[in-house]
Protein backbone atom coordinates (compact mmCIF):
# COMPACT_ATOMS: atom_id res chain seq x y z
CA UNK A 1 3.49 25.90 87.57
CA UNK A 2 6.50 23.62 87.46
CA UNK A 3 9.04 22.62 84.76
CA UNK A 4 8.62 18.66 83.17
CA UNK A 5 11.33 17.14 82.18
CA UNK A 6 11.03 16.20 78.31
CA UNK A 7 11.02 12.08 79.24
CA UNK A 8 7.73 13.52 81.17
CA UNK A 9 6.30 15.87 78.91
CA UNK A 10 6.70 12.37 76.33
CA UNK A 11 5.33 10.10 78.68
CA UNK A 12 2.25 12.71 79.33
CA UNK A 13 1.55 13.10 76.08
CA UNK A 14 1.44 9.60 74.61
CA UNK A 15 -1.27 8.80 77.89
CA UNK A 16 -3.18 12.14 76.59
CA UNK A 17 -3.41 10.41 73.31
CA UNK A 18 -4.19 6.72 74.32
CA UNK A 19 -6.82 7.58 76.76
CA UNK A 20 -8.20 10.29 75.12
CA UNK A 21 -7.57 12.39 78.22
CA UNK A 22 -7.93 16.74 77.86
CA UNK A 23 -4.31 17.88 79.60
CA UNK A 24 -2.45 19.98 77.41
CA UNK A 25 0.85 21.46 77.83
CA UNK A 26 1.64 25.00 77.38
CA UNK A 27 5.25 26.30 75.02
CA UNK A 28 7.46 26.88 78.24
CA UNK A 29 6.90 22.88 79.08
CA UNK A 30 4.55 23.87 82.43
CA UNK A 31 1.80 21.57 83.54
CA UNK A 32 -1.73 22.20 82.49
CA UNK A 33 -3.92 20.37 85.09
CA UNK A 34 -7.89 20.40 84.52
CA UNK A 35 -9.47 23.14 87.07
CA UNK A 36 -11.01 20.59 89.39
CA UNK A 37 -8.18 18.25 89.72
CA UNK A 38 -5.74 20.89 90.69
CA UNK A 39 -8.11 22.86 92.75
CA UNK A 40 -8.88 19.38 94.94
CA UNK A 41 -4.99 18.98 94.86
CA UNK A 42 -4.22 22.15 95.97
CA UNK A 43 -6.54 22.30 98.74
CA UNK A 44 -4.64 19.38 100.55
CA UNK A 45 -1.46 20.60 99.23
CA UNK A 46 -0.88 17.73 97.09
CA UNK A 47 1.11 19.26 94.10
CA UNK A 48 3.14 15.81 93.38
CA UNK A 49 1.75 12.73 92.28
CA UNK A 50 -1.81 12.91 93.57
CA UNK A 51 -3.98 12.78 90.60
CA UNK A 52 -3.58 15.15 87.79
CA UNK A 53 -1.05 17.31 89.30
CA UNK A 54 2.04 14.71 89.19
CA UNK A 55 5.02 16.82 89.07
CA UNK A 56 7.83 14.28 88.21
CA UNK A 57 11.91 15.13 89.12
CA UNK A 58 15.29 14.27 88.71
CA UNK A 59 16.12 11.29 90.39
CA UNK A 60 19.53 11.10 92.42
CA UNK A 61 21.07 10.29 95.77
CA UNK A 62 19.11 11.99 98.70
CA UNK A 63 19.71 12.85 102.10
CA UNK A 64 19.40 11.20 105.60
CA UNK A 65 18.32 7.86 104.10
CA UNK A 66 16.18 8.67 101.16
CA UNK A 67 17.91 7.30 98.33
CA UNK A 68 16.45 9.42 95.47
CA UNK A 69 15.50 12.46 95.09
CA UNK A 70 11.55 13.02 95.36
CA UNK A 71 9.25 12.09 92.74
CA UNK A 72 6.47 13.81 94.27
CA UNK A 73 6.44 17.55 95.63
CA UNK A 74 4.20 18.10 97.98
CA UNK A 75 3.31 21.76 99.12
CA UNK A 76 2.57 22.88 103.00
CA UNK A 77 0.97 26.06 104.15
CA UNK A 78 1.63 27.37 107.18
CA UNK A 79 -0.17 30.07 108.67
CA UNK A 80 0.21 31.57 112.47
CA UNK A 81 -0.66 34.88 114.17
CA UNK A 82 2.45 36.40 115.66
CA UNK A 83 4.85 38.83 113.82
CA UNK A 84 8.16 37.83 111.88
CA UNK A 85 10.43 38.75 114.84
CA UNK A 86 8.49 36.66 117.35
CA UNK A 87 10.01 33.30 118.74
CA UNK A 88 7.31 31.36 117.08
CA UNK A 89 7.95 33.09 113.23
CA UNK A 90 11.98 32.47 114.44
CA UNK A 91 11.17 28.84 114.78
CA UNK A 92 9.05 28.17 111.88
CA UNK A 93 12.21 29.56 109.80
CA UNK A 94 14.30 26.82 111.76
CA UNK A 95 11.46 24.35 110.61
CA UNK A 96 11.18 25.06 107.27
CA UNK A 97 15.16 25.14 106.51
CA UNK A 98 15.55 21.56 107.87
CA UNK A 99 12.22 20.26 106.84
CA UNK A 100 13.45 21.25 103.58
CA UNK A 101 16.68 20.18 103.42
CA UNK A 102 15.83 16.64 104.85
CA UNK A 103 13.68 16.07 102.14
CA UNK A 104 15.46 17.31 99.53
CA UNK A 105 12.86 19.55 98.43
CA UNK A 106 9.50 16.95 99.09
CA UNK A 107 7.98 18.85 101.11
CA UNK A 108 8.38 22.68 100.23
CA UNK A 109 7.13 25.13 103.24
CA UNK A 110 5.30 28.39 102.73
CA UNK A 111 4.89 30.59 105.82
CA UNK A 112 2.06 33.37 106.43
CA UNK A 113 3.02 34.86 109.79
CA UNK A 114 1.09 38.08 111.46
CA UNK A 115 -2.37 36.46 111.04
CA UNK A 116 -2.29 37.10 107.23
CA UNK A 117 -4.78 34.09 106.55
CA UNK A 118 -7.24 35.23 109.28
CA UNK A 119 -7.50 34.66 112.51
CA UNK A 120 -6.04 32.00 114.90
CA UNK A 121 -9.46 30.23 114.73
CA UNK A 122 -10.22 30.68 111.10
CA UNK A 123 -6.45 29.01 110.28
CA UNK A 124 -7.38 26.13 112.62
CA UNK A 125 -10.51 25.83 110.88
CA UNK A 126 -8.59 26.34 107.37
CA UNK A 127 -6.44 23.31 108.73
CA UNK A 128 -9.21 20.67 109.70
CA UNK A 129 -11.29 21.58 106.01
CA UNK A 130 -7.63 21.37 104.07
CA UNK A 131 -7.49 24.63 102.70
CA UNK A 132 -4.11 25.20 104.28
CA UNK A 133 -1.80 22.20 105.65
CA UNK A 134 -0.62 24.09 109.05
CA UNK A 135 -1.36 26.47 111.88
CA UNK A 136 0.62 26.83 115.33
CA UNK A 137 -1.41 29.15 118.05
CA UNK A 138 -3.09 29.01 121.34
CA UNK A 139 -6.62 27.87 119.90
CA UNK A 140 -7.68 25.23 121.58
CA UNK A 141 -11.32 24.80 120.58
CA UNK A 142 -11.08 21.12 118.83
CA UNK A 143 -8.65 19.95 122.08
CA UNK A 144 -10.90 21.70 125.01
CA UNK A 145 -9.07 18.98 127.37
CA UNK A 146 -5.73 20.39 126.49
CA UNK A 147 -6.55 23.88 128.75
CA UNK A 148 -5.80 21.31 131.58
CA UNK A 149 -2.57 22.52 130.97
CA UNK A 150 -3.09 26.28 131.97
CA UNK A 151 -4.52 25.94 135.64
CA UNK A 152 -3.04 28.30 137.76
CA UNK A 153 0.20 26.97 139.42
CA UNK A 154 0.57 23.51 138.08
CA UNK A 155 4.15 24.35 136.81
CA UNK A 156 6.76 25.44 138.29
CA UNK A 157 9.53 26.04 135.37
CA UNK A 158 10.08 25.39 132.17
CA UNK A 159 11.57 21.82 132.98
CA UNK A 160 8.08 20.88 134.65
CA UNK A 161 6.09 22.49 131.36
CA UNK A 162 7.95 20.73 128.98
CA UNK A 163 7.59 17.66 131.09
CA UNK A 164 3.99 17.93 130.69
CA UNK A 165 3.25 18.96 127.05
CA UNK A 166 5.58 15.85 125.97
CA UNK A 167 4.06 13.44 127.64
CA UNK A 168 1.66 10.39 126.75
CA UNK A 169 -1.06 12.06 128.48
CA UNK A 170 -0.56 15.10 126.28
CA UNK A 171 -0.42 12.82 123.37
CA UNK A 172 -3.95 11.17 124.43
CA UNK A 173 -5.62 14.45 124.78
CA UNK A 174 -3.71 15.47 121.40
CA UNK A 175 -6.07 12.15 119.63
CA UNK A 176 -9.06 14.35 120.01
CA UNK A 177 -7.90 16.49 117.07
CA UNK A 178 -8.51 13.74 114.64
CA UNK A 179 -12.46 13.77 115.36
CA UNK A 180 -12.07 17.83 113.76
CA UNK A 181 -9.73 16.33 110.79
CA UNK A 182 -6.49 17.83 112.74
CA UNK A 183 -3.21 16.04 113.86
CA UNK A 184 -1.18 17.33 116.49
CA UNK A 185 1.99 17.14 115.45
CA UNK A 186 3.99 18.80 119.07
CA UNK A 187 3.03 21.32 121.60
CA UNK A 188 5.15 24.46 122.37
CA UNK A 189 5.07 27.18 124.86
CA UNK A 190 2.77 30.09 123.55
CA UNK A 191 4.86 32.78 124.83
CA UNK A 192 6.36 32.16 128.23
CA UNK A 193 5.20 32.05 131.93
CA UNK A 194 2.56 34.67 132.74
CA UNK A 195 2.99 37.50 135.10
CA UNK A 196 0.47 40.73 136.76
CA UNK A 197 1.08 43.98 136.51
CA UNK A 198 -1.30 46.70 137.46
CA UNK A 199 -1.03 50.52 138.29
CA UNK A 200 -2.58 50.60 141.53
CA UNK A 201 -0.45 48.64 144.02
CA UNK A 202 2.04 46.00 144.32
CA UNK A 203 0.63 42.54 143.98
CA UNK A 204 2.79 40.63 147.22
CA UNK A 205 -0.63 38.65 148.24
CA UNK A 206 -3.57 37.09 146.77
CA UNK A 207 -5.85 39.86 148.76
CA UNK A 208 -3.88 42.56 146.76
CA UNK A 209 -5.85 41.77 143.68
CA UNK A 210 -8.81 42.25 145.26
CA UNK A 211 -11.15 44.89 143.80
CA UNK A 212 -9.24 45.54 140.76
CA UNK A 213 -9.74 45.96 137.42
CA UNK A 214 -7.95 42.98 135.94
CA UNK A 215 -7.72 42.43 131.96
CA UNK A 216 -8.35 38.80 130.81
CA UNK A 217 -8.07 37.27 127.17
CA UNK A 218 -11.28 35.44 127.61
CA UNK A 219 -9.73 31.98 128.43
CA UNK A 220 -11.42 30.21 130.87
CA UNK A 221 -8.63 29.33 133.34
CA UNK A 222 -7.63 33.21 133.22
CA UNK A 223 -11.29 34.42 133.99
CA UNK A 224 -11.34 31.39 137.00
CA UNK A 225 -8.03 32.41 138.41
CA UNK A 226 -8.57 35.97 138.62
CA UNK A 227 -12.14 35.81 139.97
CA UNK A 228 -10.65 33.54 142.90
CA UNK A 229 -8.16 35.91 143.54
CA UNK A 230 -10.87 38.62 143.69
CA UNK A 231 -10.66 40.32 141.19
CA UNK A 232 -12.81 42.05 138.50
CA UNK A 233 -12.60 40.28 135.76
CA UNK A 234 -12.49 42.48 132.06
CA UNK A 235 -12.15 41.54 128.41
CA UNK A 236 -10.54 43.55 126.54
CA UNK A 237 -8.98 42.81 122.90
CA UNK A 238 -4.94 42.67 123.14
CA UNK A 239 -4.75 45.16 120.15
CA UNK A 240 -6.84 48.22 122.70
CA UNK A 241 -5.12 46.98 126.21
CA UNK A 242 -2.29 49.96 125.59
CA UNK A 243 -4.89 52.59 125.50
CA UNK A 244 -7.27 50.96 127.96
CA UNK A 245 -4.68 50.77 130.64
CA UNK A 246 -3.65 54.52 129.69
CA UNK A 247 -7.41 55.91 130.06
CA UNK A 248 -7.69 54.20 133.59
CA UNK A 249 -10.47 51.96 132.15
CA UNK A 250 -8.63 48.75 133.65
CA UNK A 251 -6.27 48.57 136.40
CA UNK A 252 -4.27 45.69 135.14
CA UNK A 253 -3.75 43.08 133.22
CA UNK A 254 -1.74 39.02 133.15
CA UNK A 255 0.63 38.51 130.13
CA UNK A 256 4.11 36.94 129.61
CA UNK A 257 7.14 39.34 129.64
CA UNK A 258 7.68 39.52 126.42
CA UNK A 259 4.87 40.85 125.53
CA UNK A 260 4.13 43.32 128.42
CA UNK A 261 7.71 44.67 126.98
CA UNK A 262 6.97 44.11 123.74
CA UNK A 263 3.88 46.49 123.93
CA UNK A 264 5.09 48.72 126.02
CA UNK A 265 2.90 47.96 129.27
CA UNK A 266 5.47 49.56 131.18
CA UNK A 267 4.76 53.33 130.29
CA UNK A 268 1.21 52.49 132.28
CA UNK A 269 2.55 50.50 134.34
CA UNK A 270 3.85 51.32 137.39
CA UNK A 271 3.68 47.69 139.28
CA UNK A 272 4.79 43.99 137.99
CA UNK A 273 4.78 40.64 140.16
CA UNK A 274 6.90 37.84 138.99
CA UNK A 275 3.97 34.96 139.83
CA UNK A 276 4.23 33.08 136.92
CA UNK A 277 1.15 31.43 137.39
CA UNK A 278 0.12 30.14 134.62
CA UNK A 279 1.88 28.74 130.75
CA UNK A 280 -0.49 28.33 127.75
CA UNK A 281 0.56 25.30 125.48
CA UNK A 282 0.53 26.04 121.37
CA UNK A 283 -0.32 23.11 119.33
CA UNK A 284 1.20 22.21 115.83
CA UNK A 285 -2.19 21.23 113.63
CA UNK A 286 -1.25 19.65 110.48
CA UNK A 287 -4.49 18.54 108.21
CA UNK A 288 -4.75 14.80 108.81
CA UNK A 289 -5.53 13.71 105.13
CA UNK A 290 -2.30 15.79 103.81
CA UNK A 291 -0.30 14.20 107.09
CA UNK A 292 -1.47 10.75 105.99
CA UNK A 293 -0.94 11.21 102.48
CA UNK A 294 2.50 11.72 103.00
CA UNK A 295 5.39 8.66 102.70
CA UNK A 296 6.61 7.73 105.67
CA UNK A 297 9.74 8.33 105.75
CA UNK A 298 8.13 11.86 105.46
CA UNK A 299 6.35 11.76 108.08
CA UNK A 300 8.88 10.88 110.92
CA UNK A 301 10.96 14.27 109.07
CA UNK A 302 8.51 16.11 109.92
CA UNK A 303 8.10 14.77 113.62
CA UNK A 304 11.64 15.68 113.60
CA UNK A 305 11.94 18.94 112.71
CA UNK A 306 8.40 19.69 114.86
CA UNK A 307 10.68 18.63 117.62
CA UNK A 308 13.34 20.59 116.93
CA UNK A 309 11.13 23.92 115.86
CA UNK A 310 9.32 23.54 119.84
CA UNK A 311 13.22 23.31 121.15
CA UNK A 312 14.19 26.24 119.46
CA UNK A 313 10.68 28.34 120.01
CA UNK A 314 11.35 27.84 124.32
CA UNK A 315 14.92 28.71 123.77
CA UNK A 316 13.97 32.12 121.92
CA UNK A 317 11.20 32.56 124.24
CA UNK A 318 13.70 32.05 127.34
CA UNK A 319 16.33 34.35 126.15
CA UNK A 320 13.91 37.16 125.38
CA UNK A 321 12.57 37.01 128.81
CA UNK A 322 15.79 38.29 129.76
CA UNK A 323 16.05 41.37 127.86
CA UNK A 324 12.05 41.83 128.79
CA UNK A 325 12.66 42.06 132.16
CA UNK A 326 15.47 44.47 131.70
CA UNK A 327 13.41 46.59 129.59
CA UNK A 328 10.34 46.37 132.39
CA UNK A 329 12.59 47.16 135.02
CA UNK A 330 14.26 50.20 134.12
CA UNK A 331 10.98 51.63 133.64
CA UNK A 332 8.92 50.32 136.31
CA UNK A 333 9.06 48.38 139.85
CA UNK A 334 9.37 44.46 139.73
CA UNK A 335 8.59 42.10 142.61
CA UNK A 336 9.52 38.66 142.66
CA UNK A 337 7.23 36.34 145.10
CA UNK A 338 9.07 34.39 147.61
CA UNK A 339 8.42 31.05 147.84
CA UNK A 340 5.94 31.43 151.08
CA UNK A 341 4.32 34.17 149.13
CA UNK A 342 3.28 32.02 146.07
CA UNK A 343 2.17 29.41 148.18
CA UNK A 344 -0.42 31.33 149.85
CA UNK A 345 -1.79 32.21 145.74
CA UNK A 346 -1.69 28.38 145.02
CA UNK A 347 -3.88 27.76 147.94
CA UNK A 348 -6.19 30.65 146.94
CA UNK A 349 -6.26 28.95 143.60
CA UNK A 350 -7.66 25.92 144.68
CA UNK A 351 -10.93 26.80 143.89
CA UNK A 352 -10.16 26.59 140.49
CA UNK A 353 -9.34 22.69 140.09
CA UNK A 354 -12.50 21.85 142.11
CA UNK A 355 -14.63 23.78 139.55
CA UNK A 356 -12.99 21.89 136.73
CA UNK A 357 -13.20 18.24 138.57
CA UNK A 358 -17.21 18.97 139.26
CA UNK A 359 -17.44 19.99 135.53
CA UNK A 360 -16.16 16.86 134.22
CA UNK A 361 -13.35 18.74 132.82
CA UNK A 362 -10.73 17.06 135.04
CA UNK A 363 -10.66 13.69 137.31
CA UNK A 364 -8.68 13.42 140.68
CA UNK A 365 -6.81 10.63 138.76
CA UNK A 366 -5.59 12.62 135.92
CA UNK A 367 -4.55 15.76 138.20
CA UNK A 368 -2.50 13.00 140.33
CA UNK A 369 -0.76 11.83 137.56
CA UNK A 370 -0.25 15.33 135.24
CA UNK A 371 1.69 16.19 139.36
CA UNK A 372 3.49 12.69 138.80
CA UNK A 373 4.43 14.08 135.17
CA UNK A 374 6.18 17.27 136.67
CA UNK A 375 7.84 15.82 139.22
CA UNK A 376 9.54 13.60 136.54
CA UNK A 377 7.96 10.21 138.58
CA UNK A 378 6.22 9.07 134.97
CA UNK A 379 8.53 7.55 132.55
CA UNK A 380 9.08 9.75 128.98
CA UNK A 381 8.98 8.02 126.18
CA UNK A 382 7.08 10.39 123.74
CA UNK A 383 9.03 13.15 122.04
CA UNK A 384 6.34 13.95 120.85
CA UNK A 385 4.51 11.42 118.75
């Protein structure tokens, strides 16, 4: 419930009585809207000027252009799965303090971190319905193109990632969002480069992996990867790998730094490869009718400040690495492949990007040019919309 200025609570009431309208206005001067107008409004997170829900404000000199203050508020929801000291809650802070500030209070940003709307594919479907305005995670069910992205070896380095997920071609993939009632608004890095570890042997070659146990997430290009390697594939939900690794029921598992330190991998443990093999991209979904609704001037803040939340999520990501590794190290042994070493695992990986080119998942012409994207060869000029 918001405060009306008097001039509105006036202007409100003399409609009420000319066209016989049912608002009424409670003693403390808060808005009254009819059930069904604010529920619809609320559901696209249209609390300002849409319908009966008008909230009307002070008018002054504004920031970065705008030259009043906002006459319409409008509400975002933003719901993700990782807890509040992960780089992607860090981010979202960064996000919400600028988005914020640039509108003067327009847009006004309400975060649910640690999965407390559901899961990561419940918010994405809560974002294409309306019911929330925002979700950030590695779901990529309304994109399936986008997991293009994660086939083993195609980057190198962060460089090469972000090179990729900022790219038109990203962008084109992106446009298949709107068919699900979704707008991808930038594409982050879910976590950081992946890496094995297992508690058998040291992985140096692709024929180590042979034989064991190996704990995937589901994804496809996980399951693909490790199977070509030789391995036997298991799924296993992240929340029961601790204790599954501990009882011997897997012999490894594939997971950024971060979180191998992060949930203590290392006290069942005993051997980590630095392969990094594989980076999963995390979409921004915004709901498109909210997105659209929005004035312009709106919209390019918010393609802003998406820009500078993804900037700020690989930075955190990057410097915890650091600190991951140290923690992994001093409690278990680390090898780093050479570069002869992970050659001979891209080449066993092969496999994988003929499977996806006979599926119709991939062309030889769009592997050629995502390589010409890497290598910097394609010009930029989409940061990120």
């Amino acid at each position: 419930m918001r405060t009306i200025y008097r001039a509105g609570i006036l202007t409100a009431a003399l409609m009420v009585l000319v066209l016989g309208g049912c608002s009424s206005f409670d003693r403390g001067g808060e808005e009254m809207a009819s059930a069904a107008g604010r529920g619809a409004d609320a559901r696209l997170g249209l609390d300002a000027g849409q319908g009966p829900n008008a909230v009307l404000k002070e008018g002054g000199q504004g920031k970065d252009g705008l030259e009043k203050k906002p006459e319409k508020i409008y509400s975002m929801q933003i719901g993700h799965s990782q807890p509040v000291d992960n780089p992607r809650h860090q981010s979202f802070l960064l996000f919400k303090k600028l988005l914020e500030e640039k509108t003067d209070g327009g847009i006004q940003v309400d975060i649910y971190p640690a999965g407390q709307l559901g899961s990561e594919a419940s918010m994405l479907e809560q974002v294409c319905d309306g019911t929330i305005q925002g979700f950030r995670g590695g779901q990529l069910e309304i994109v399936p193109r986008m997991l293009v992205f994660s086939l083993p070896f195609l980057c190198e380095d962060r460089t090469q990632a972000e090179r990729l997920v900022n790219s038109e071609f990203a962008r084109e993939i992106s446009m298949d969002s709107l068919k699900s009632g979704a707008t991808i608004l930038g594409i982050g890095d879910a976590g950081g480069f992946r890496q094995f570890s297992n508690s058998v042997r040291m992985i140096r070659r692709p024929e180590d992996l042979r034989g064991l146990k190996m704990r995937s997430n589901g994804m496809d290009t996980i399951n693909k990867t490790l199977e070509a390697l030789g391995a036997e594939v298991m799924t296993v939900p992240y929340n029961d790998l601790y204790m599954a690794l501990k009882a011997g029921t897997i012999d490894g598992q594939e997971n950024p730094w971060v979180n191998s330190s992060g949930m203590r991998f290392y006290e069942v443990q005993k051997y980590f490869t630095e392969v990094n093999y594989q980076f999963h991209p995390e979409p921004f979904y915004v709901n498109t009718r909210w997105y659209e609704s929005l004035p312009r001037e709106y919209q390019e803040i918010l393609e802003e400040c998406t820009q500078e939340m993804m900037k700020e999520n690989n930075r955190l990501i990057d410097e915890n690495e650091v600190q991951a590794m140290e923690n992994i190290r001093a409690n278990a042994e680390i090898y780093t492949l050479s570069s002869e070493e992970r050659q001979a695992f891209v080449e066993a990986t092969q496999v994988v990007y003929e499977e996806y080119m006979e599926n119709g998942l991939l062309t030889r012409d769009e592997l050629a040019r995502m390589k010409r994207i890497i290598r910097g060869e394609e010009e930029q000029d989409y940061p990120y919309r």
